[in-house]
N, C-alpha and C. Protein backbone atom coordinates (compact mmCIF):
# COMPACT_ATOMS: atom_id res chain seq x y z
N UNK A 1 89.75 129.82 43.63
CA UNK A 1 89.82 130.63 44.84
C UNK A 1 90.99 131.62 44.73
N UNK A 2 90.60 132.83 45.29
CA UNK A 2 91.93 133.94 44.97
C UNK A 2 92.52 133.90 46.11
N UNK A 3 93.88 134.02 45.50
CA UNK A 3 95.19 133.93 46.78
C UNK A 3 95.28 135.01 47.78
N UNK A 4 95.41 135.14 49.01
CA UNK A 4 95.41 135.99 49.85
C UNK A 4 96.68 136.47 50.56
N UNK A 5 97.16 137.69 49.59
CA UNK A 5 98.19 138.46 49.78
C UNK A 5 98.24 139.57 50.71
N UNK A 6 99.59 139.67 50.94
CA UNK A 6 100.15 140.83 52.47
C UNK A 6 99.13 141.83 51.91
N UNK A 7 99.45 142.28 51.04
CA UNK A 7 99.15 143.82 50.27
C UNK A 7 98.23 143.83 49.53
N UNK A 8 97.21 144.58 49.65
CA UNK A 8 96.53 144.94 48.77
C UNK A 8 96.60 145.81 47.83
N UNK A 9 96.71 145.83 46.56
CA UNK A 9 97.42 146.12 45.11
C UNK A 9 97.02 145.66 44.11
N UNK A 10 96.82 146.53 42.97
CA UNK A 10 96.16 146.28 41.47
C UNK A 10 97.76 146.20 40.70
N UNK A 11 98.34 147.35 41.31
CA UNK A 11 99.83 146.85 40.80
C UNK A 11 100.77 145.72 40.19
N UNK A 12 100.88 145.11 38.69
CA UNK A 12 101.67 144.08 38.39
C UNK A 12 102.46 143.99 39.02
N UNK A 13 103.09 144.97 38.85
CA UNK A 13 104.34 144.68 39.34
C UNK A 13 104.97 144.30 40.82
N UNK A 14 103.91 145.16 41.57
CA UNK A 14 104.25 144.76 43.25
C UNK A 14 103.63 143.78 43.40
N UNK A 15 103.01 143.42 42.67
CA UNK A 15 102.04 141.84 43.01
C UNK A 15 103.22 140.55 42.89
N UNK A 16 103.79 140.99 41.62
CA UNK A 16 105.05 139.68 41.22
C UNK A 16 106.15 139.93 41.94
N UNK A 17 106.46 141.26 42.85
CA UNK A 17 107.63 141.32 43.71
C UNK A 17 106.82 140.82 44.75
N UNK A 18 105.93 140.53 45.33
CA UNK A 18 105.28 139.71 46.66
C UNK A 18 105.33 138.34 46.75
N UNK A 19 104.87 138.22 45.42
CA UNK A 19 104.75 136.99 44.94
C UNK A 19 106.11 135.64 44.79
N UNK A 20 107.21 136.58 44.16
CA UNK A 20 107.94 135.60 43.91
C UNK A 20 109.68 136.33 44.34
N UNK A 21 109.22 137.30 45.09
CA UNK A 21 110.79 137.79 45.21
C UNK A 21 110.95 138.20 47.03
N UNK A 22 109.93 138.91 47.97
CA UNK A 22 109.90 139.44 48.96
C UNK A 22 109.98 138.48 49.69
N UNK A 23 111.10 138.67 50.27
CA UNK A 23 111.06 137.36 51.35
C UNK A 23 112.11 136.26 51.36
N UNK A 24 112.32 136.09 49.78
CA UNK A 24 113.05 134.90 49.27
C UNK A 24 114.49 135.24 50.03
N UNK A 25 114.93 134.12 49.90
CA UNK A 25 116.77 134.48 50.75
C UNK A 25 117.43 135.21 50.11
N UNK A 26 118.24 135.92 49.50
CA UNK A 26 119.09 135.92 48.35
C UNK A 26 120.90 136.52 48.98
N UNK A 27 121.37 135.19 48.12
CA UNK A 27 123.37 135.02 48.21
C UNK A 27 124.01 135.96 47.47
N UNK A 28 123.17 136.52 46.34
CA UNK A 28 123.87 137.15 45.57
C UNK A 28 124.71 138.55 45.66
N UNK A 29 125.73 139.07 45.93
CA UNK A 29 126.32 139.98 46.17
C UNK A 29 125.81 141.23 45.48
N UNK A 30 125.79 141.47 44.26
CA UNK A 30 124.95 142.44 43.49
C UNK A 30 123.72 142.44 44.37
N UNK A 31 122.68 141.21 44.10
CA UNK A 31 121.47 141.29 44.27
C UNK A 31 121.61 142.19 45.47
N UNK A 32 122.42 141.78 46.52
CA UNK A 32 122.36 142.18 48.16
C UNK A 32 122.55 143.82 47.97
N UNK A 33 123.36 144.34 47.10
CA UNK A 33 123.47 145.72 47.07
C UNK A 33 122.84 146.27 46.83
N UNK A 34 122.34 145.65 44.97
CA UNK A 34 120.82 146.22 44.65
C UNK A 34 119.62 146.89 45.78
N UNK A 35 119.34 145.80 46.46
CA UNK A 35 118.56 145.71 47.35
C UNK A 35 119.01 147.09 48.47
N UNK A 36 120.13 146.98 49.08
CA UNK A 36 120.76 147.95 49.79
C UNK A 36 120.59 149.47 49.34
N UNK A 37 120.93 149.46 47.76
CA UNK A 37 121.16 150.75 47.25
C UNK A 37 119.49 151.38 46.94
N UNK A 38 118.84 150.69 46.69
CA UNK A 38 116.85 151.00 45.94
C UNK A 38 116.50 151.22 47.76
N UNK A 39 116.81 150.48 48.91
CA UNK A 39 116.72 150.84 50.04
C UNK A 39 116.64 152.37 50.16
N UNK A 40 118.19 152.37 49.91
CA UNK A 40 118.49 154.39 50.07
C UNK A 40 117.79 155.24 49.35
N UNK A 41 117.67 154.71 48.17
CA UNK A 41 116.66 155.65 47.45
C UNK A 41 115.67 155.85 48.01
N UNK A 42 114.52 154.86 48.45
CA UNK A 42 113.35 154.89 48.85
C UNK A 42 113.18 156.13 49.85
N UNK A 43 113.97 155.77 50.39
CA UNK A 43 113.78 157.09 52.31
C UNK A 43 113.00 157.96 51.29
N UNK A 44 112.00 158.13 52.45
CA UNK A 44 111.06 159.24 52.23
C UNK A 44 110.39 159.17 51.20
N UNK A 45 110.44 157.92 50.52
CA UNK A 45 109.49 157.35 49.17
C UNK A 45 108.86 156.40 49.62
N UNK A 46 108.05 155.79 48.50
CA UNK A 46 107.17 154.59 48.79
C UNK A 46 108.41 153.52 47.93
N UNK A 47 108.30 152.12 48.48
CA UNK A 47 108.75 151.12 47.53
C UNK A 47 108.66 150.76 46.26
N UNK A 48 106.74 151.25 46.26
CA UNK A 48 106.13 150.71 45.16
C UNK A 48 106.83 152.01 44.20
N UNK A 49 107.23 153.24 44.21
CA UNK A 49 107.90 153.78 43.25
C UNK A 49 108.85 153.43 43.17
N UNK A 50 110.10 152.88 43.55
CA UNK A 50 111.20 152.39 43.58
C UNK A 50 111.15 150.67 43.04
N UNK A 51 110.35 150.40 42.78
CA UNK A 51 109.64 148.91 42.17
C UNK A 51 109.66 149.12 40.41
N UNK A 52 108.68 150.58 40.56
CA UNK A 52 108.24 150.94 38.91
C UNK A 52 109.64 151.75 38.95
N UNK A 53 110.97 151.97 38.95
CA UNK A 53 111.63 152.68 38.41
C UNK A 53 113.04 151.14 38.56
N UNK A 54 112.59 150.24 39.12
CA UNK A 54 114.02 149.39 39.36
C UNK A 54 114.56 148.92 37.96
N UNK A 55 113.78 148.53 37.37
CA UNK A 55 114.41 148.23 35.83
C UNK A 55 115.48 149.71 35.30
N UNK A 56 114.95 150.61 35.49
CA UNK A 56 115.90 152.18 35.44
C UNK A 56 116.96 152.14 35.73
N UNK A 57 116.88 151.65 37.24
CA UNK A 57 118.08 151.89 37.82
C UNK A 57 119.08 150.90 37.93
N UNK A 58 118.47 149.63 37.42
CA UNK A 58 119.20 148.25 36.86
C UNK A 58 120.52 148.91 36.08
N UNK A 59 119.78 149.39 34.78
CA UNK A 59 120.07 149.87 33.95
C UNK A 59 121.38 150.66 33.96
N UNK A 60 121.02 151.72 34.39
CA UNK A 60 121.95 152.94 34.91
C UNK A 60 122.80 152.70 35.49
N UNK A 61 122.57 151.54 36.99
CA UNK A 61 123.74 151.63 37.71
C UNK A 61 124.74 150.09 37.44
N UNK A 62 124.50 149.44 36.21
CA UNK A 62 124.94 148.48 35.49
C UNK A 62 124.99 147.35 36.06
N UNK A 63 123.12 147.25 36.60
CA UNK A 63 123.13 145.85 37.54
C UNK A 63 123.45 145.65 38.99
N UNK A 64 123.85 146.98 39.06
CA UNK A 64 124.48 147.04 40.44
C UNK A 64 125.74 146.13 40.84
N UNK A 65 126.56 146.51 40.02
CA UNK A 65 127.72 145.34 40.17
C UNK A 65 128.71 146.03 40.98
N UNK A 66 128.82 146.07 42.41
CA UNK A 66 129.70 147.33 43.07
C UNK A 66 131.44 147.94 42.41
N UNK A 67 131.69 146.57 41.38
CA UNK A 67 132.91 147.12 41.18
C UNK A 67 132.68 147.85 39.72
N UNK A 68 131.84 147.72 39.33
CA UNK A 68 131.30 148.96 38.22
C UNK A 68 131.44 150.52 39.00
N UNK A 69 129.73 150.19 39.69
CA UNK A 69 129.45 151.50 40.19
C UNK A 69 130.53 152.20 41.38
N UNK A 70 131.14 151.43 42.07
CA UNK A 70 132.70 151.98 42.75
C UNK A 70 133.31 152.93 42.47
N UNK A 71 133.56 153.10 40.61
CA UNK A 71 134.61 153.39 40.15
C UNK A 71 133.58 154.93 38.70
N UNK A 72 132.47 155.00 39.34
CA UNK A 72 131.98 155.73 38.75
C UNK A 72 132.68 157.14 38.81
N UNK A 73 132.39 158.12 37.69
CA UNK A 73 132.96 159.01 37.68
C UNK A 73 132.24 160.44 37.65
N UNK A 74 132.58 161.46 37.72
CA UNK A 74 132.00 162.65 38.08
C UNK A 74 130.83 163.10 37.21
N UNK A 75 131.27 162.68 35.76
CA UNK A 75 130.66 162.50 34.30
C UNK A 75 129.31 161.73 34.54
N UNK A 76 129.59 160.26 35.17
CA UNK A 76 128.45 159.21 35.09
C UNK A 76 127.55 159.76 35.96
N UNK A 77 128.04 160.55 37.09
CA UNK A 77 127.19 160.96 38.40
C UNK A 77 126.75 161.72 37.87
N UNK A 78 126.58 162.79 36.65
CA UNK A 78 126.01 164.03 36.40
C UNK A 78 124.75 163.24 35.58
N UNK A 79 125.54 161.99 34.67
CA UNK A 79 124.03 161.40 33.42
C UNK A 79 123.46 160.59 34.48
N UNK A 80 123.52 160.77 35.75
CA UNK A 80 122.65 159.77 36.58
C UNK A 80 121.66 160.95 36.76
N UNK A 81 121.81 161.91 37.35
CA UNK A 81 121.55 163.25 37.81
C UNK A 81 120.57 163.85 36.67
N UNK A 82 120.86 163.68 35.32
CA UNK A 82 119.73 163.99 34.25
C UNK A 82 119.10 162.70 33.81
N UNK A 83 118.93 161.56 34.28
CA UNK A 83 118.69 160.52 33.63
C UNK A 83 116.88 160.74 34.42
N UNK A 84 115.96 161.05 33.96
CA UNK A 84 114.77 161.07 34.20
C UNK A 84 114.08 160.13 35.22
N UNK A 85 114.30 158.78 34.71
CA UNK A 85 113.73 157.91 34.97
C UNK A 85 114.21 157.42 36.48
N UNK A 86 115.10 157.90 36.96
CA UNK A 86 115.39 157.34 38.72
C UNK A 86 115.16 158.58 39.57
N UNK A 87 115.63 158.42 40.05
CA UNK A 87 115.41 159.48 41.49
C UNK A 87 116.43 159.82 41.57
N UNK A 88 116.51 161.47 41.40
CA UNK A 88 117.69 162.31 40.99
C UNK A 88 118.11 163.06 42.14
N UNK A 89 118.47 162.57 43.14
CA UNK A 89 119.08 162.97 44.38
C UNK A 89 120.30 162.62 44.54
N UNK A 90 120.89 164.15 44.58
CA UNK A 90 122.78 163.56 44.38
C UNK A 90 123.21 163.23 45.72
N UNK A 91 122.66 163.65 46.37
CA UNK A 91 123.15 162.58 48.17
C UNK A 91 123.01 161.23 47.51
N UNK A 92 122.09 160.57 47.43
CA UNK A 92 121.59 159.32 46.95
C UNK A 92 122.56 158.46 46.05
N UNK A 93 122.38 159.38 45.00
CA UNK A 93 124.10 158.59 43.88
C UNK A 93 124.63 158.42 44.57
N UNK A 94 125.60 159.72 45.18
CA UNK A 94 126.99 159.82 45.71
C UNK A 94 126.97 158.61 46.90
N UNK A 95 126.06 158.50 47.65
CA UNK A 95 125.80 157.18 48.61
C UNK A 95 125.94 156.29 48.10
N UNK A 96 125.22 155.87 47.19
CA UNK A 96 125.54 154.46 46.37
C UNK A 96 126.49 153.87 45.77
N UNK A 97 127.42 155.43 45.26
CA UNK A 97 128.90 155.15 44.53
C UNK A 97 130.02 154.97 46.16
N UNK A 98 129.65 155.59 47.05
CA UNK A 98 130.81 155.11 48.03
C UNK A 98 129.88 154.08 48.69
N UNK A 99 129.13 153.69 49.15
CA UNK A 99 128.56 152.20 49.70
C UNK A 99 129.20 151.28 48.67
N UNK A 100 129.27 151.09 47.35
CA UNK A 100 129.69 150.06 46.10
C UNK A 100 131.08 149.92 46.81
N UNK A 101 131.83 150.89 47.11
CA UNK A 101 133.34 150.87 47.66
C UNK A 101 133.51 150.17 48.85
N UNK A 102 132.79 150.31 49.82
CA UNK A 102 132.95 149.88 50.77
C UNK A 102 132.28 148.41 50.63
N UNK A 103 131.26 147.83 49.91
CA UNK A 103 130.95 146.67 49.79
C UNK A 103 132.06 146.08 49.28
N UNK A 104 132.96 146.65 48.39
CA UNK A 104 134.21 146.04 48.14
C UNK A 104 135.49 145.80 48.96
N UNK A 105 135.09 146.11 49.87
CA UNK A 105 136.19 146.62 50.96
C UNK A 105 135.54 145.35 51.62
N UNK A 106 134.23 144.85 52.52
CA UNK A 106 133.77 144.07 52.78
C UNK A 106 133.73 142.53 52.41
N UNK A 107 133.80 142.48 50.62
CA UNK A 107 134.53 141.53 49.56
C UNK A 107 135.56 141.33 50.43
N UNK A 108 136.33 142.16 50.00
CA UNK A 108 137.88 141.37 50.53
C UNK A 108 137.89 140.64 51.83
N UNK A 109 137.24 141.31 52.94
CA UNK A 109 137.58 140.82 54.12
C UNK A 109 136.81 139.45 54.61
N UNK A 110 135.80 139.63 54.05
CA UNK A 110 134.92 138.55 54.43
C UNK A 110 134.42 137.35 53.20
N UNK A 111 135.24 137.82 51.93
CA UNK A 111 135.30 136.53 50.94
C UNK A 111 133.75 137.18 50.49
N UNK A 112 132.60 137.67 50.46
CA UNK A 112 131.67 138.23 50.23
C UNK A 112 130.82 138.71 50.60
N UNK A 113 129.85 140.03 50.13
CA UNK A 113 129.23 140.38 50.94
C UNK A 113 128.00 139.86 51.78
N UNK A 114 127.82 139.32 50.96
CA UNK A 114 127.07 137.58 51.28
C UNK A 114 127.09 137.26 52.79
N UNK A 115 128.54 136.73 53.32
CA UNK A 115 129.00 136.58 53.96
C UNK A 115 128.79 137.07 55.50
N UNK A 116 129.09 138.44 54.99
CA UNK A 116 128.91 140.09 55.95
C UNK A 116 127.35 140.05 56.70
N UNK A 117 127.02 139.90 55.49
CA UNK A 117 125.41 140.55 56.16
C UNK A 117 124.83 139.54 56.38
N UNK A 118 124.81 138.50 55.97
CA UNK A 118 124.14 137.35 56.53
C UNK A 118 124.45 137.37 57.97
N UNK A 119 125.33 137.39 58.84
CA UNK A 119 125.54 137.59 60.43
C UNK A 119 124.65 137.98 61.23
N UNK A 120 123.66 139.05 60.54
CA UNK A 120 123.13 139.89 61.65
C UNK A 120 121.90 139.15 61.73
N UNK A 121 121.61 137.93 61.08
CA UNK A 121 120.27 137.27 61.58
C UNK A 121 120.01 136.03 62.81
N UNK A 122 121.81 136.35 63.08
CA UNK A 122 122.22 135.16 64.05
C UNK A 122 121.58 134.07 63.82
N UNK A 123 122.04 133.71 62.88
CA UNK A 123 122.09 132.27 62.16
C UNK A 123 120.75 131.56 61.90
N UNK A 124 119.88 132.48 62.04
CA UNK A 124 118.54 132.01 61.80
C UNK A 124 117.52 132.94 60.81
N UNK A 125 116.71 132.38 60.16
CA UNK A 125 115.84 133.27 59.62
C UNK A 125 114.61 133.88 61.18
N UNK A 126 114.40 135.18 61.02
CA UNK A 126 113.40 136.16 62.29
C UNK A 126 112.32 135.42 61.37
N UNK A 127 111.31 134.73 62.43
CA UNK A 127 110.05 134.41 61.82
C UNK A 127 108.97 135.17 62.61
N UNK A 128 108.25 136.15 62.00
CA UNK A 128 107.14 136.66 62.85
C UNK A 128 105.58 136.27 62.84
N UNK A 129 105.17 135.84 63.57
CA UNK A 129 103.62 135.24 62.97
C UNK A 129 102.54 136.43 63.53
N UNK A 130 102.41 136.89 62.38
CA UNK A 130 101.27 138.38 62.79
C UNK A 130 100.14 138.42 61.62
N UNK A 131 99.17 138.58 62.29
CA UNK A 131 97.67 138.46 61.01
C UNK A 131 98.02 140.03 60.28
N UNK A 132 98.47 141.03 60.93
CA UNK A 132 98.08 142.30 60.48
C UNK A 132 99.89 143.06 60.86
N UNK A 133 99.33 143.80 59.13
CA UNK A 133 100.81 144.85 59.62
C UNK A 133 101.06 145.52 60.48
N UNK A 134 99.92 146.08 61.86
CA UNK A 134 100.37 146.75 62.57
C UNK A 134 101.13 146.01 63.63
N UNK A 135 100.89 145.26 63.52
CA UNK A 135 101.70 144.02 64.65
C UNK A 135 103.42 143.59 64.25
N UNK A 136 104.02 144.32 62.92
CA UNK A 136 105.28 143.77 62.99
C UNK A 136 105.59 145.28 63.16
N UNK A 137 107.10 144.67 63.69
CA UNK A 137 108.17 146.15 63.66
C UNK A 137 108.20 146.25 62.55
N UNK A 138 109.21 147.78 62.29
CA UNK A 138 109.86 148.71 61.60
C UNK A 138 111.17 148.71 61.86
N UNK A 139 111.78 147.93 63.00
CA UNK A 139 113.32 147.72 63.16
C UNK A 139 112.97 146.37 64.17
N UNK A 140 114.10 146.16 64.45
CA UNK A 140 114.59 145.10 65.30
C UNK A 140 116.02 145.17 65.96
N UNK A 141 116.05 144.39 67.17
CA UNK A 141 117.85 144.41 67.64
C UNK A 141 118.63 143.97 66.54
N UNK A 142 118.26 143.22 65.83
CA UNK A 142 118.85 142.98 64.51
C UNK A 142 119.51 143.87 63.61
N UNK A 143 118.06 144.59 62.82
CA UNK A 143 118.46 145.56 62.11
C UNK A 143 119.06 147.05 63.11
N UNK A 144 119.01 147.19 64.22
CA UNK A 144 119.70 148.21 64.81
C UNK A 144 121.17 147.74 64.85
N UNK A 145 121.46 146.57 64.73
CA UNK A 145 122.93 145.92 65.26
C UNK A 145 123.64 146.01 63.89
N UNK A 146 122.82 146.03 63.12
CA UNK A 146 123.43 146.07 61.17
C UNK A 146 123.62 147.52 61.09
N UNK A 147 122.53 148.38 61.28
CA UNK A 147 122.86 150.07 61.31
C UNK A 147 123.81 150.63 61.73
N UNK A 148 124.53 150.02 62.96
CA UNK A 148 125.26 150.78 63.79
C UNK A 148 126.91 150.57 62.84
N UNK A 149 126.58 149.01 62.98
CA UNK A 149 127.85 148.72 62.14
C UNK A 149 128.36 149.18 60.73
N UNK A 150 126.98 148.72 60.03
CA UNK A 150 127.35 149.81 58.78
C UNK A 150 128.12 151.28 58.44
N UNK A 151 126.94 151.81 59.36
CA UNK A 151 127.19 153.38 59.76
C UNK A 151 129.04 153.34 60.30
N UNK A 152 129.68 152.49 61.03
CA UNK A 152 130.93 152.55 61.46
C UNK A 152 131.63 152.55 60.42
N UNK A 153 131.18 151.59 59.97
CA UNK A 153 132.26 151.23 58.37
C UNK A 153 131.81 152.64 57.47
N UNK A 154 131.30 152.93 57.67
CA UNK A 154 131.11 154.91 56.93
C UNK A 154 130.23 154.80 55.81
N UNK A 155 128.97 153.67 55.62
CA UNK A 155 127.88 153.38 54.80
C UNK A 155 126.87 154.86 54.91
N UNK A 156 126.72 154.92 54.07
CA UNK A 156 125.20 156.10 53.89
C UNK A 156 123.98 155.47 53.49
N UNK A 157 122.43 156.18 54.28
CA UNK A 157 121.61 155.74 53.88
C UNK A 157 121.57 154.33 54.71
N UNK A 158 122.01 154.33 55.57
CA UNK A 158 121.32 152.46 56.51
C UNK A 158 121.03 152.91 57.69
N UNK A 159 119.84 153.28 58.11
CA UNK A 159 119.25 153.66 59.10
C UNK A 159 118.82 152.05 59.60
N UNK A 160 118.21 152.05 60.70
CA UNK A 160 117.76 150.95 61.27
C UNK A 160 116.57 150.35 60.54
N UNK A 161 115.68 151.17 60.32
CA UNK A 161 114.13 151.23 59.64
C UNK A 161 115.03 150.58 58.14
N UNK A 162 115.42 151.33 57.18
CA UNK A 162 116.16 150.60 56.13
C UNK A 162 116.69 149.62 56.07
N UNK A 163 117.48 149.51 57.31
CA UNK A 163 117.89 147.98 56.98
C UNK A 163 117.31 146.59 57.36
N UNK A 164 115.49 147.06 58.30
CA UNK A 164 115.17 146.35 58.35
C UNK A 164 114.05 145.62 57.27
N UNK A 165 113.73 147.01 56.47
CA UNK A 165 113.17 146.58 55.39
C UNK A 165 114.39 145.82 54.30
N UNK A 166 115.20 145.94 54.31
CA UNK A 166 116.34 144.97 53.62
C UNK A 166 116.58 143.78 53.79
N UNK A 167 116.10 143.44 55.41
CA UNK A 167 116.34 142.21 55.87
C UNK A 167 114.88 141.85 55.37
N UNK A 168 113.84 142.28 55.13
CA UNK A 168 112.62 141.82 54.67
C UNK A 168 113.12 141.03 53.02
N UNK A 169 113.34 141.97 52.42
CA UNK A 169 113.80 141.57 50.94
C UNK A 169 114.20 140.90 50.71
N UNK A 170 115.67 140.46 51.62
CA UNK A 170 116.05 139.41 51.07
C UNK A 170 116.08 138.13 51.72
N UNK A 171 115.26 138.20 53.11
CA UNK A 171 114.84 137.12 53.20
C UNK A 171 115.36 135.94 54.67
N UNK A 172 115.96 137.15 55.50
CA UNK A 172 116.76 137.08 56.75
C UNK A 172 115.55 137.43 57.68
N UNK A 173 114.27 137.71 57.05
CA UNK A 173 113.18 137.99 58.04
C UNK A 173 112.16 137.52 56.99
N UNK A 174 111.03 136.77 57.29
CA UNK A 174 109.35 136.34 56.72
C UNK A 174 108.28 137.58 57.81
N UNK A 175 108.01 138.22 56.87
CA UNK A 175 107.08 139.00 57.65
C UNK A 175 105.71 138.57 56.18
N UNK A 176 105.65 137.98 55.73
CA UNK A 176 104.60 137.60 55.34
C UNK A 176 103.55 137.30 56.31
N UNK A 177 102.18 137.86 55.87
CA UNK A 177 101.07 137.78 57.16
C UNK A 177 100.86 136.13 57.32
N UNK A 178 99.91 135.28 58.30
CA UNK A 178 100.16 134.10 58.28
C UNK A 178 98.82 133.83 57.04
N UNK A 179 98.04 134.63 56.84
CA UNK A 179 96.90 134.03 56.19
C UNK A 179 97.34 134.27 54.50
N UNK A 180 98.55 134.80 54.38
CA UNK A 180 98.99 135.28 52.75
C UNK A 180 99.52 134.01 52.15
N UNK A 181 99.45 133.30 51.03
CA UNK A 181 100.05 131.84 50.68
C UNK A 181 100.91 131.78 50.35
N UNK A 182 101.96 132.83 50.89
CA UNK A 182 103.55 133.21 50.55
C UNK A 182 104.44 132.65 52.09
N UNK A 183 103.47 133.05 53.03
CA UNK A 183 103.64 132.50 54.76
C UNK A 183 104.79 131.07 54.62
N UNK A 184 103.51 130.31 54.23
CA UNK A 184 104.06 128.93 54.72
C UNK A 184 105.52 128.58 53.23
N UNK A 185 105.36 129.36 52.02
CA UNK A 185 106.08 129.11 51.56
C UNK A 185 107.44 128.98 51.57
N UNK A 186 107.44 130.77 52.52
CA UNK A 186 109.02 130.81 53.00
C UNK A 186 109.66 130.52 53.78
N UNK A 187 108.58 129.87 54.57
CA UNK A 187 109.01 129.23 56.15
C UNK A 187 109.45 127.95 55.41
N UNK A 188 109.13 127.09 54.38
CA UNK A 188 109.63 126.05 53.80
C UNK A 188 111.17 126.25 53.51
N UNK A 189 111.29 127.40 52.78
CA UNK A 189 113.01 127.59 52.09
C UNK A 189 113.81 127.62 53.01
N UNK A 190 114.97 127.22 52.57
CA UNK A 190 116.21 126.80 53.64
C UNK A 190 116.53 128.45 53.98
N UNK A 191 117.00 129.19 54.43
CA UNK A 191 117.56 130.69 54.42
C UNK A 191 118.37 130.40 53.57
N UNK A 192 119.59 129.34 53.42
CA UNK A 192 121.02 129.49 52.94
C UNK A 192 120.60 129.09 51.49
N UNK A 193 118.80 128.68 51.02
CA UNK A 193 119.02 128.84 49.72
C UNK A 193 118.98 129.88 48.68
């Protein structure tokens, strides 16, 4: 019997990000930026291009390790800028190289960024039970309460809509449909794993 997924897609690759990554919790500080920074890119893109180019931008932006990309330089921002394979929008870099800064700034204060953003789900994973995508938001008091703050701390690129697809990713929200066999999976995982 074939499994019945959110999305309909011939796509490998978005099939194995549905499959085994959307949704899942994730602690990891990189991962959390990653996620943050392919966010910004996307605006005004589809995911699924930002899916087929993430290995690229793995690459390029060295894993997304914020105290790498922090400390990038005028030089690296230009071979980002000819580097084909990502999305060559210098708002976009330049966002990502000062967001890396300020995630470090966030490090310090809160022991990780981990830490930070996990808050805005008030201590719970958002569980939505909806047969069909038109039935979930595109933001939440949640992700408006993460936007605002971000945006204070002088983040680029975290609109409300963005950061609520962020909270999708990593797993501070299950918007898996209930009939997809990913549903009951993630409602199983602890959030804090």
């Amino acid at each position: 019997m074939e499994k019945r997924r959110c999305w309909n897609t011939s796509n490998l690759r978005y099939i194995k990000y549905h499959d085994e990554e959307w949704g899942v919790p994730v602690h990891d500080d990189n991962r959390l930026f990653e996620f943050l920074a392919l966010g910004g890119f996307q605006a005004g893109l589809t995911w699924e291009l930002i899916l087929n180019k993430r290995e690229a931008f793995r690459e390029a932006f060295d894993n997304f390790d914020p105290n790498k990309v922090a400390y990038y330089s005028e030089e690296k921002i230009n071979q980002l800028m000819n580097d084909s394979r990502l999305i060559r929008n210098r708002a976009k870099i330049l966002a990502t190289v000062h967001n890396a800064r300020l995630v470090i700034e966030i490090q310090k204060e809160y022991g990780s960024f981990d830490s930070y953003i996990w808050r805005f789900r008030n201590e719970k994973r958002i569980k939505h039970v909806c047969n069909t995508y038109s039935e979930l938001p595109t933001e939440t008091e949640e992700s408006i309460a993460m936007s605002k703050e971000l945006k204070k701390r002088g983040f680029k690129f975290v609109g409300s809509k963005i950061c609520y697809a962020f909270m999708q990713a990593v797993g501070m929200v299950n918007d898996h449909l209930v009939d997809c066999f990913r549903h009951a999976q993630i409602l199983s995982m602890s959030p804090e794993s």
